[in-house]
PDB file of N, CA and C in Angstrom:
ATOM      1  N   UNK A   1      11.647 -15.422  12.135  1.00  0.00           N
ATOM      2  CA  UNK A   1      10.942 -16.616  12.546  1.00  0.00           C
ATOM      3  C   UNK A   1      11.843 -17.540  13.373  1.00  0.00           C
ATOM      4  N   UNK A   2      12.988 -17.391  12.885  1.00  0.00           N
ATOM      5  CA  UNK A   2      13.811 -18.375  13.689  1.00  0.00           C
ATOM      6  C   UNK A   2      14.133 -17.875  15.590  1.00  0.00           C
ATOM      7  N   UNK A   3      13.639 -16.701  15.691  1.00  0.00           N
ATOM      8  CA  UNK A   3      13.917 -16.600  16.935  1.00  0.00           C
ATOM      9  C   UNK A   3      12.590 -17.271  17.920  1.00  0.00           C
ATOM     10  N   UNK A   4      11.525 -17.357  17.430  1.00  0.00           N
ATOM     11  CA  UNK A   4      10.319 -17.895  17.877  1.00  0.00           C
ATOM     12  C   UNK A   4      10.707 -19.630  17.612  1.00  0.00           C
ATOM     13  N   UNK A   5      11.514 -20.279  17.372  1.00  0.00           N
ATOM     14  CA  UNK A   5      12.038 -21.540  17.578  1.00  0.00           C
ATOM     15  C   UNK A   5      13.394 -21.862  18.399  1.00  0.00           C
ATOM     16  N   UNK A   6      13.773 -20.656  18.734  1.00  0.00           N
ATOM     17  CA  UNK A   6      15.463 -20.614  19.630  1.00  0.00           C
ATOM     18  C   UNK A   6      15.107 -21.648  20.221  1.00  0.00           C
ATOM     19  N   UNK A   7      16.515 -22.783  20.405  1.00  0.00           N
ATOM     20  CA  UNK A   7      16.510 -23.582  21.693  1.00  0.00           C
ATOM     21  C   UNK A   7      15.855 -25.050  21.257  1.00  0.00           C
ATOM     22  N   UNK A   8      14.849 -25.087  20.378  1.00  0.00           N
ATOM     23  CA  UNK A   8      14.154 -26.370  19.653  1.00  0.00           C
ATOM     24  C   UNK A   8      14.845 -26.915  18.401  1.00  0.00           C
ATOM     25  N   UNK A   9      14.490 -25.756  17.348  1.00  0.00           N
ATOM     26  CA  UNK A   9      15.409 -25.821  16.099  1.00  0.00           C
ATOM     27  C   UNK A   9      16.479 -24.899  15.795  1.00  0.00           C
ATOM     28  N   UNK A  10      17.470 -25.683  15.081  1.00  0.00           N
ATOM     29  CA  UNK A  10      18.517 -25.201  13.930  1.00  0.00           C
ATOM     30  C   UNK A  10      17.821 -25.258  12.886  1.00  0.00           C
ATOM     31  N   UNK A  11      18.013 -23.502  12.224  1.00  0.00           N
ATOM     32  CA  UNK A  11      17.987 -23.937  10.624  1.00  0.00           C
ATOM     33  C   UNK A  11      19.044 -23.753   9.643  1.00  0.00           C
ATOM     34  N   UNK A  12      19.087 -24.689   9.099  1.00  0.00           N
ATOM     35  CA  UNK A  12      20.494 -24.839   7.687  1.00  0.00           C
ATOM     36  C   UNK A  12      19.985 -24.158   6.473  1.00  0.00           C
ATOM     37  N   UNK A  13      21.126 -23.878   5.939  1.00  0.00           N
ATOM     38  CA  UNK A  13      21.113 -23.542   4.124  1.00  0.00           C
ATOM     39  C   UNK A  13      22.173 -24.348   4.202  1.00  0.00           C
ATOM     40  N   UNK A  14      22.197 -25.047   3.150  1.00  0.00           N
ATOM     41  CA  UNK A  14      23.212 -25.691   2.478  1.00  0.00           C
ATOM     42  C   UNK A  14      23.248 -25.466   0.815  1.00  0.00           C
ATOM     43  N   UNK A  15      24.166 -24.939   0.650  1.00  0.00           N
ATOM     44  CA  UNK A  15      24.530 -24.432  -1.000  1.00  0.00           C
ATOM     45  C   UNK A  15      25.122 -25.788  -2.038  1.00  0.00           C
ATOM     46  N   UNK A  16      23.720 -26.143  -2.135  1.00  0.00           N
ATOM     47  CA  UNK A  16      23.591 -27.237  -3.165  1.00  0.00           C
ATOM     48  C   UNK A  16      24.575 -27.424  -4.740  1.00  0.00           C
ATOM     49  N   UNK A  17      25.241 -26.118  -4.922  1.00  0.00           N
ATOM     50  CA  UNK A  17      25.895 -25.954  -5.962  1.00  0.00           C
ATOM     51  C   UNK A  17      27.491 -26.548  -5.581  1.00  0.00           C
ATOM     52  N   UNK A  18      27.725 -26.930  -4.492  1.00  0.00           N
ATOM     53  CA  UNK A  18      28.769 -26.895  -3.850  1.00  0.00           C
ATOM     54  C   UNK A  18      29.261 -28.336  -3.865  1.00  0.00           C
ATOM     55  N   UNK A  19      30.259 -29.080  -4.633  1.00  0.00           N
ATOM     56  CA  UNK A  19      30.368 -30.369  -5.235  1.00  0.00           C
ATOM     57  C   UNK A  19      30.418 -30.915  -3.271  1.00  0.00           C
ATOM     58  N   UNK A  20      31.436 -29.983  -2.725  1.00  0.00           N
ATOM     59  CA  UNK A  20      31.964 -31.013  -1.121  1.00  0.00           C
ATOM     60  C   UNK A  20      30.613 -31.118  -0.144  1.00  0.00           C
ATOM     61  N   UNK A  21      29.344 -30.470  -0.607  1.00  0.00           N
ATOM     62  CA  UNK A  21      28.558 -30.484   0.221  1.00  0.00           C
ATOM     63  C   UNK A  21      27.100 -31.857   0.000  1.00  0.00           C
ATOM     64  N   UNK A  22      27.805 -32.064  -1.173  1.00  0.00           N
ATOM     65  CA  UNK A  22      27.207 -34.200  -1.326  1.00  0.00           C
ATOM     66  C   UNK A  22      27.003 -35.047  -0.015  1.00  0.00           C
ATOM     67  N   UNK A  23      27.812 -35.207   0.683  1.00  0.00           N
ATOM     68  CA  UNK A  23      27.361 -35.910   1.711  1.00  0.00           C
ATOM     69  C   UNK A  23      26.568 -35.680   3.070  1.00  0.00           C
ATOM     70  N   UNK A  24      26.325 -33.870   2.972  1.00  0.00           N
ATOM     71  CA  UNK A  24      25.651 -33.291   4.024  1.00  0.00           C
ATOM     72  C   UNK A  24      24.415 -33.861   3.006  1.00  0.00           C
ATOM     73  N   UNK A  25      23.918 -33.314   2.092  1.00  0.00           N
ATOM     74  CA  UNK A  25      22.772 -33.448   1.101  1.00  0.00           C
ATOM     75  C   UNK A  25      22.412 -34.984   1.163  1.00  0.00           C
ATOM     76  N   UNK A  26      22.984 -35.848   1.397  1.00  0.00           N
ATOM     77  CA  UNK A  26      22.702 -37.929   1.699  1.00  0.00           C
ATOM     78  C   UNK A  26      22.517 -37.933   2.888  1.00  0.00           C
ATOM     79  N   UNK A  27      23.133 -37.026   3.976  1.00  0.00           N
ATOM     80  CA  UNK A  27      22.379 -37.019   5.303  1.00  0.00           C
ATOM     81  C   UNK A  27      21.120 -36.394   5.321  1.00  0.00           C
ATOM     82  N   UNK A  28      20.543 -35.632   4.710  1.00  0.00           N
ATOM     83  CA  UNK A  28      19.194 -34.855   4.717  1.00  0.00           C
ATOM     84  C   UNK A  28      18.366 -35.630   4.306  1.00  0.00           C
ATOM     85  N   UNK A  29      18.756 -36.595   3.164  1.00  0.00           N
ATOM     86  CA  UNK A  29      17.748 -37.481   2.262  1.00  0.00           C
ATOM     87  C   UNK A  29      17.549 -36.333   1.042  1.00  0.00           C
ATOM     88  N   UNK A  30      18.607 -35.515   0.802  1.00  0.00           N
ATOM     89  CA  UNK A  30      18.092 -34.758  -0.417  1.00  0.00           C
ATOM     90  C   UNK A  30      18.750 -34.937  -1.700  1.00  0.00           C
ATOM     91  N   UNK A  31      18.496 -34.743  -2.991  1.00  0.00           N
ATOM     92  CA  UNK A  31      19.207 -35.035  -4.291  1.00  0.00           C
ATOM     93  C   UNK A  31      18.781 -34.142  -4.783  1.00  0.00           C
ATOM     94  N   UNK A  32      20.034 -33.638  -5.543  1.00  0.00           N
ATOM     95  CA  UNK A  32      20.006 -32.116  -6.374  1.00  0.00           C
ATOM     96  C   UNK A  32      19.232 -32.092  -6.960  1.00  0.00           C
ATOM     97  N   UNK A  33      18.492 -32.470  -7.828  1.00  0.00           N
ATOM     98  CA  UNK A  33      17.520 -32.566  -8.664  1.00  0.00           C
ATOM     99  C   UNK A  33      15.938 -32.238  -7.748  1.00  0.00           C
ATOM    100  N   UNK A  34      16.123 -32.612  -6.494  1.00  0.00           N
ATOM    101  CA  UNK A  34      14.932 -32.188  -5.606  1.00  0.00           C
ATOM    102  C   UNK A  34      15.039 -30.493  -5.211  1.00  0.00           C
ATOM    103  N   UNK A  35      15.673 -29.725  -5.078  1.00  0.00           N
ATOM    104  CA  UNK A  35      16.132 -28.739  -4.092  1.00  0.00           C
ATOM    105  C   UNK A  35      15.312 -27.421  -5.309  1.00  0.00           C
ATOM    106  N   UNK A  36      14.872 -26.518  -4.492  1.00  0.00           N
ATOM    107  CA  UNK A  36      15.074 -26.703  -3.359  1.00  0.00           C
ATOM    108  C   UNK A  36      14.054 -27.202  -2.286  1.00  0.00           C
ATOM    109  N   UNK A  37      14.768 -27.556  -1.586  1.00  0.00           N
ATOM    110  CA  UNK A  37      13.581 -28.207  -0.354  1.00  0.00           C
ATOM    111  C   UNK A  37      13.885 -28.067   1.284  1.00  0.00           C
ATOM    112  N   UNK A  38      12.897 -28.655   1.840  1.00  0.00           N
ATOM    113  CA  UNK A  38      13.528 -28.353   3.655  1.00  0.00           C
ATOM    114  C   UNK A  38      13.213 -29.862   3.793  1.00  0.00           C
ATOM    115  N   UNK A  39      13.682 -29.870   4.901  1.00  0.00           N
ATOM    116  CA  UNK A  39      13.667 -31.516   5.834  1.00  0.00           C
ATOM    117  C   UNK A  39      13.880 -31.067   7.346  1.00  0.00           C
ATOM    118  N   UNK A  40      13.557 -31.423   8.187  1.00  0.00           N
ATOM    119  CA  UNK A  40      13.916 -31.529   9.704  1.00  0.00           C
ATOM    120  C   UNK A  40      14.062 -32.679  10.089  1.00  0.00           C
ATOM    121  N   UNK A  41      14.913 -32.826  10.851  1.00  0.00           N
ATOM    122  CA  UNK A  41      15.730 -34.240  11.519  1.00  0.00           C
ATOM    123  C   UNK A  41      15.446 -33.701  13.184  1.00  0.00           C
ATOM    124  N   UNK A  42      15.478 -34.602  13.821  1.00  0.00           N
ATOM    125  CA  UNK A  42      15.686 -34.722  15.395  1.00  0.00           C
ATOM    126  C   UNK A  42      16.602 -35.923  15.705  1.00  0.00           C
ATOM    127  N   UNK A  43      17.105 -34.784  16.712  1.00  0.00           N
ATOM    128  CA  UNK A  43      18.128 -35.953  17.028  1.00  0.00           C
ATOM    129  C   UNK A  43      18.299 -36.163  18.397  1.00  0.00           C
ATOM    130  N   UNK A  44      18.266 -37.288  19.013  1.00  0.00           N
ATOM    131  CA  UNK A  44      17.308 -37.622  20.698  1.00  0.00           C
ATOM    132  C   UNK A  44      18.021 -39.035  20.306  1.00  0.00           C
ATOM    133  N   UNK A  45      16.999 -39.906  21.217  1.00  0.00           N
ATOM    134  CA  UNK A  45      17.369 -41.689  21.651  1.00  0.00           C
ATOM    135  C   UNK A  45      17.445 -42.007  19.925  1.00  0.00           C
ATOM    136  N   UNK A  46      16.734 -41.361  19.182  1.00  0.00           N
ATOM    137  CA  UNK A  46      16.467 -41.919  17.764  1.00  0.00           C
ATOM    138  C   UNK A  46      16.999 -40.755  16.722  1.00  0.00           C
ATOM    139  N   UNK A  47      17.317 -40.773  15.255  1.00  0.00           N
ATOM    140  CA  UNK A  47      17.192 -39.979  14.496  1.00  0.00           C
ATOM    141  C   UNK A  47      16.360 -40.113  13.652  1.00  0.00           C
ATOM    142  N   UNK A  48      15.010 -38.835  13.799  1.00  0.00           N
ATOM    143  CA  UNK A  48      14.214 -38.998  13.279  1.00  0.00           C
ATOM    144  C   UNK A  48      13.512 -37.466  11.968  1.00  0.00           C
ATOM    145  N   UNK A  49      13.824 -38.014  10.808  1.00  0.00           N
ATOM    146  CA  UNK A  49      13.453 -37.142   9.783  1.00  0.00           C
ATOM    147  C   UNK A  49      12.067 -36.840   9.013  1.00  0.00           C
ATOM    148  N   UNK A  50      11.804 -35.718   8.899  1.00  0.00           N
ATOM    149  CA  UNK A  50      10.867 -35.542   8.710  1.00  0.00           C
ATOM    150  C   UNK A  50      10.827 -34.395   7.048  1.00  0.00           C
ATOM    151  N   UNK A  51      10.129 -34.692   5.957  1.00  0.00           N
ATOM    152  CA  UNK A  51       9.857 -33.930   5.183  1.00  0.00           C
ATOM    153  C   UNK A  51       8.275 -33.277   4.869  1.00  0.00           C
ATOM    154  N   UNK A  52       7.855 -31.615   4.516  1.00  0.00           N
ATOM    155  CA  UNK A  52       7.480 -31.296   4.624  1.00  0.00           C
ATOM    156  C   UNK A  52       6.660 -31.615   3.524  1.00  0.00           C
ATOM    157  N   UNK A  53       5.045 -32.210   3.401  1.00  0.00           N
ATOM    158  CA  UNK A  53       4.046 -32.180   2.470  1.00  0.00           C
ATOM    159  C   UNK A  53       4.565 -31.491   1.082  1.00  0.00           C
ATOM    160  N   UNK A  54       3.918 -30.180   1.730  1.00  0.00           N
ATOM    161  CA  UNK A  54       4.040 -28.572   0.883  1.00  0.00           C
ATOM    162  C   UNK A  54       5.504 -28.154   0.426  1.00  0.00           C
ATOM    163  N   UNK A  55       5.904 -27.314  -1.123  1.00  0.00           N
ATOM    164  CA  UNK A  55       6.915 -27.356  -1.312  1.00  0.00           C
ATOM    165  C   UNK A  55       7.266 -25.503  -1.477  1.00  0.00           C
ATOM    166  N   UNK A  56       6.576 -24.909  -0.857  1.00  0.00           N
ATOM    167  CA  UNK A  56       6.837 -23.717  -0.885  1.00  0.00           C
ATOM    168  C   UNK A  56       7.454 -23.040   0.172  1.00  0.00           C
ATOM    169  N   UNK A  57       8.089 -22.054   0.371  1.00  0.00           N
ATOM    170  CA  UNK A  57       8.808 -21.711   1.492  1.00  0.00           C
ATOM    171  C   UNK A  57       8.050 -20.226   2.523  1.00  0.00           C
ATOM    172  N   UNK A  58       7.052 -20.466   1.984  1.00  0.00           N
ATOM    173  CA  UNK A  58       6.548 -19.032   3.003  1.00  0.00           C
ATOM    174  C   UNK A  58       6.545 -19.274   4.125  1.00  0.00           C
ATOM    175  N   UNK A  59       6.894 -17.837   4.772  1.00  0.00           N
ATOM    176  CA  UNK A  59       6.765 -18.276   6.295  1.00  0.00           C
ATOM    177  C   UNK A  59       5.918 -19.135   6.886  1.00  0.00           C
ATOM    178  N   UNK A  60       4.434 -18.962   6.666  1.00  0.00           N
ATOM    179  CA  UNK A  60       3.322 -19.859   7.256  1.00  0.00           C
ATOM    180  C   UNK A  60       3.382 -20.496   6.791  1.00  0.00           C
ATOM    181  N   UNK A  61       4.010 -21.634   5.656  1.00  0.00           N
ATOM    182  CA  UNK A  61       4.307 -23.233   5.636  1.00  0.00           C
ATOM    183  C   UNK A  61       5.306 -23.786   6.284  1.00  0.00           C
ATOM    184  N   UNK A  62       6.147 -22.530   6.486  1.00  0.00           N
ATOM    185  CA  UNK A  62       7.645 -22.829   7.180  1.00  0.00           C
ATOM    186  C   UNK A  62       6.886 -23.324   8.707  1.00  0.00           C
ATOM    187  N   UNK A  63       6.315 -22.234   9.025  1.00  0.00           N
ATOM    188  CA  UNK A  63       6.134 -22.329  10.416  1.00  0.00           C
ATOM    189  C   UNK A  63       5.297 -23.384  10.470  1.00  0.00           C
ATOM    190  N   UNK A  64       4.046 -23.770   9.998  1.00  0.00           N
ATOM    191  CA  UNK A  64       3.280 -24.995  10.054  1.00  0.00           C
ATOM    192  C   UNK A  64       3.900 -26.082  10.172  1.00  0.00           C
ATOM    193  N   UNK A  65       4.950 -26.280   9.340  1.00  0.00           N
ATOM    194  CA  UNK A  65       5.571 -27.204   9.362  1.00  0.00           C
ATOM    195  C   UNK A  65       6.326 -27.885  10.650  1.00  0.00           C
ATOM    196  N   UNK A  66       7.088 -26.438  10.920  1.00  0.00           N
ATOM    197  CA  UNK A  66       7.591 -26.767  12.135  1.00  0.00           C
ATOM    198  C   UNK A  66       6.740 -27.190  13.650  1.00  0.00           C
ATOM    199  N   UNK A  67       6.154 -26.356  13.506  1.00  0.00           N
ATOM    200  CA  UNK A  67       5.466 -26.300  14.817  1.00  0.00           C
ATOM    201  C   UNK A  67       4.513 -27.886  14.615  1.00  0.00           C
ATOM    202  N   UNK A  68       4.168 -28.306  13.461  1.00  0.00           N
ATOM    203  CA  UNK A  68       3.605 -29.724  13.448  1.00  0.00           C
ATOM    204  C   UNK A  68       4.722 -31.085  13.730  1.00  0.00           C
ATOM    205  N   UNK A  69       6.103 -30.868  13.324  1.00  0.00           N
ATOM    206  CA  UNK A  69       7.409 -31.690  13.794  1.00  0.00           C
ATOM    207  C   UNK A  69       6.905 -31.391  15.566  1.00  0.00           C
ATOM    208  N   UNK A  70       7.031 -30.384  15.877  1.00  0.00           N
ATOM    209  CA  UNK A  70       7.517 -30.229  17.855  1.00  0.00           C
ATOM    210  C   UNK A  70       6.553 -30.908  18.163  1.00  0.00           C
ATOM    211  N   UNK A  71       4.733 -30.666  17.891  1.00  0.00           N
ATOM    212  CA  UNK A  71       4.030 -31.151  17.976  1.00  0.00           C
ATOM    213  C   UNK A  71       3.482 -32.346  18.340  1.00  0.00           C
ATOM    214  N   UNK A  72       4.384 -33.206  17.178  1.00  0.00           N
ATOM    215  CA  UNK A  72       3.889 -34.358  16.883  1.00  0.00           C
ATOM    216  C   UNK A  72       2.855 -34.929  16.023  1.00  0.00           C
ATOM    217  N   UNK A  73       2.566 -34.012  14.777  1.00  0.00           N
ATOM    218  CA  UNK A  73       1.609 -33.891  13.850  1.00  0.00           C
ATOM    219  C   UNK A  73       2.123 -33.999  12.325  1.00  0.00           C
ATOM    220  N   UNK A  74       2.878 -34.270  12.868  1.00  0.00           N
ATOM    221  CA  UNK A  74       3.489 -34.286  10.976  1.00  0.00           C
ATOM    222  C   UNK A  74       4.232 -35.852  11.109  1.00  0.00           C
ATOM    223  N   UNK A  75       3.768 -36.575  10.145  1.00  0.00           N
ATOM    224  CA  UNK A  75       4.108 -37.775   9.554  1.00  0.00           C
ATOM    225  C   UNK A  75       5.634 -38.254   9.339  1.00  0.00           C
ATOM    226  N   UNK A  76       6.337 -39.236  10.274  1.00  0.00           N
ATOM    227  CA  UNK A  76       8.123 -39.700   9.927  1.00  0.00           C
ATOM    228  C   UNK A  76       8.529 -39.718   8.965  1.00  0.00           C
ATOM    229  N   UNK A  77       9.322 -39.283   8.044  1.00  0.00           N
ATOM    230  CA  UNK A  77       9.704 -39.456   6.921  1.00  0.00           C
ATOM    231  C   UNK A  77      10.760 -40.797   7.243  1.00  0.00           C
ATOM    232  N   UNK A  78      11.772 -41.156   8.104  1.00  0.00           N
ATOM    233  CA  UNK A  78      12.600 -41.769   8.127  1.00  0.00           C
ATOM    234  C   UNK A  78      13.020 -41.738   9.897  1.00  0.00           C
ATOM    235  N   UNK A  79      13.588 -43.195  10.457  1.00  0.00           N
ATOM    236  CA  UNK A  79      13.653 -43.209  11.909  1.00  0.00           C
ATOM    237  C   UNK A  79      15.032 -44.396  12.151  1.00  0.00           C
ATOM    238  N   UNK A  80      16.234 -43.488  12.729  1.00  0.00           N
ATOM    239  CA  UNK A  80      16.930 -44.411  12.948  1.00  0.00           C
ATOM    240  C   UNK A  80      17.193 -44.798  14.355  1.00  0.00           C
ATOM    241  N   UNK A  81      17.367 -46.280  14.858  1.00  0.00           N
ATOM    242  CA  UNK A  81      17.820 -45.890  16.288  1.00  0.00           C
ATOM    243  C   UNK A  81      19.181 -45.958  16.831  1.00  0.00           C
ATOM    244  N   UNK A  82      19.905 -44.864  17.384  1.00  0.00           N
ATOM    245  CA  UNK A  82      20.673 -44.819  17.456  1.00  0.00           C
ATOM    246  C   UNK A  82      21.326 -45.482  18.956  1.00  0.00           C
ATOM    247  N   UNK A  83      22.557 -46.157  19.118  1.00  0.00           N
ATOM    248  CA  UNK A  83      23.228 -46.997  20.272  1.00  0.00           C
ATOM    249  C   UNK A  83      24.244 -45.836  20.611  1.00  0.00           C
ATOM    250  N   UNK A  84      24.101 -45.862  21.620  1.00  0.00           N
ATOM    251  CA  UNK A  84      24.869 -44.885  23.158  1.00  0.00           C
ATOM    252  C   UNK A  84      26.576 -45.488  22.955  1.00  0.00           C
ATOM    253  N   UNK A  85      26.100 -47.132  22.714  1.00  0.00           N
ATOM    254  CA  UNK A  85      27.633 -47.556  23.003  1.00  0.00           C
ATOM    255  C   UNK A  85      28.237 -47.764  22.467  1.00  0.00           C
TER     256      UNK A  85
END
């Protein structure tokens, strides 16, 4: 699936068991106690995060998901704006 997103998205695993990987997990908006889970972020003029409704990982939620982020159909979870200077 990930080759049908080349070029738009990265996708991460991050190994939640992993004490040094705490502050990647506060950039996602995730807490161990949630996981597992997905999130997509964009990152452009703004950083803008997005979490997925549905908490299952099949491909066709995966992909719904995504393709509703590129879209523009799936709801902000979180929006920062970021300065150039």
């Amino acid at each position: 699936m990930s080759k049908d997103f080349k070029g738009k998205v990265l996708f991460v695993t991050i190994n939640t068991d992993d004490d040094d990987h705490e502050k990647i997990m506060e950039f996602f908006g995730l807490k161990k106690e949630e996981v597992p889970a997905m999130r997509l972020i964009r990152l452009e003029e703004e950083m803008t995060k997005y979490k997925p409704e549905k908490t299952d990982f099949s491909e066709e939620t995966v992909r719904a998901f995504v393709s509703g982020v590129l879209d523009g159909k799936i709801k902000v979870l979180f929006c920062l704006f970021l300065n150039a200077s």
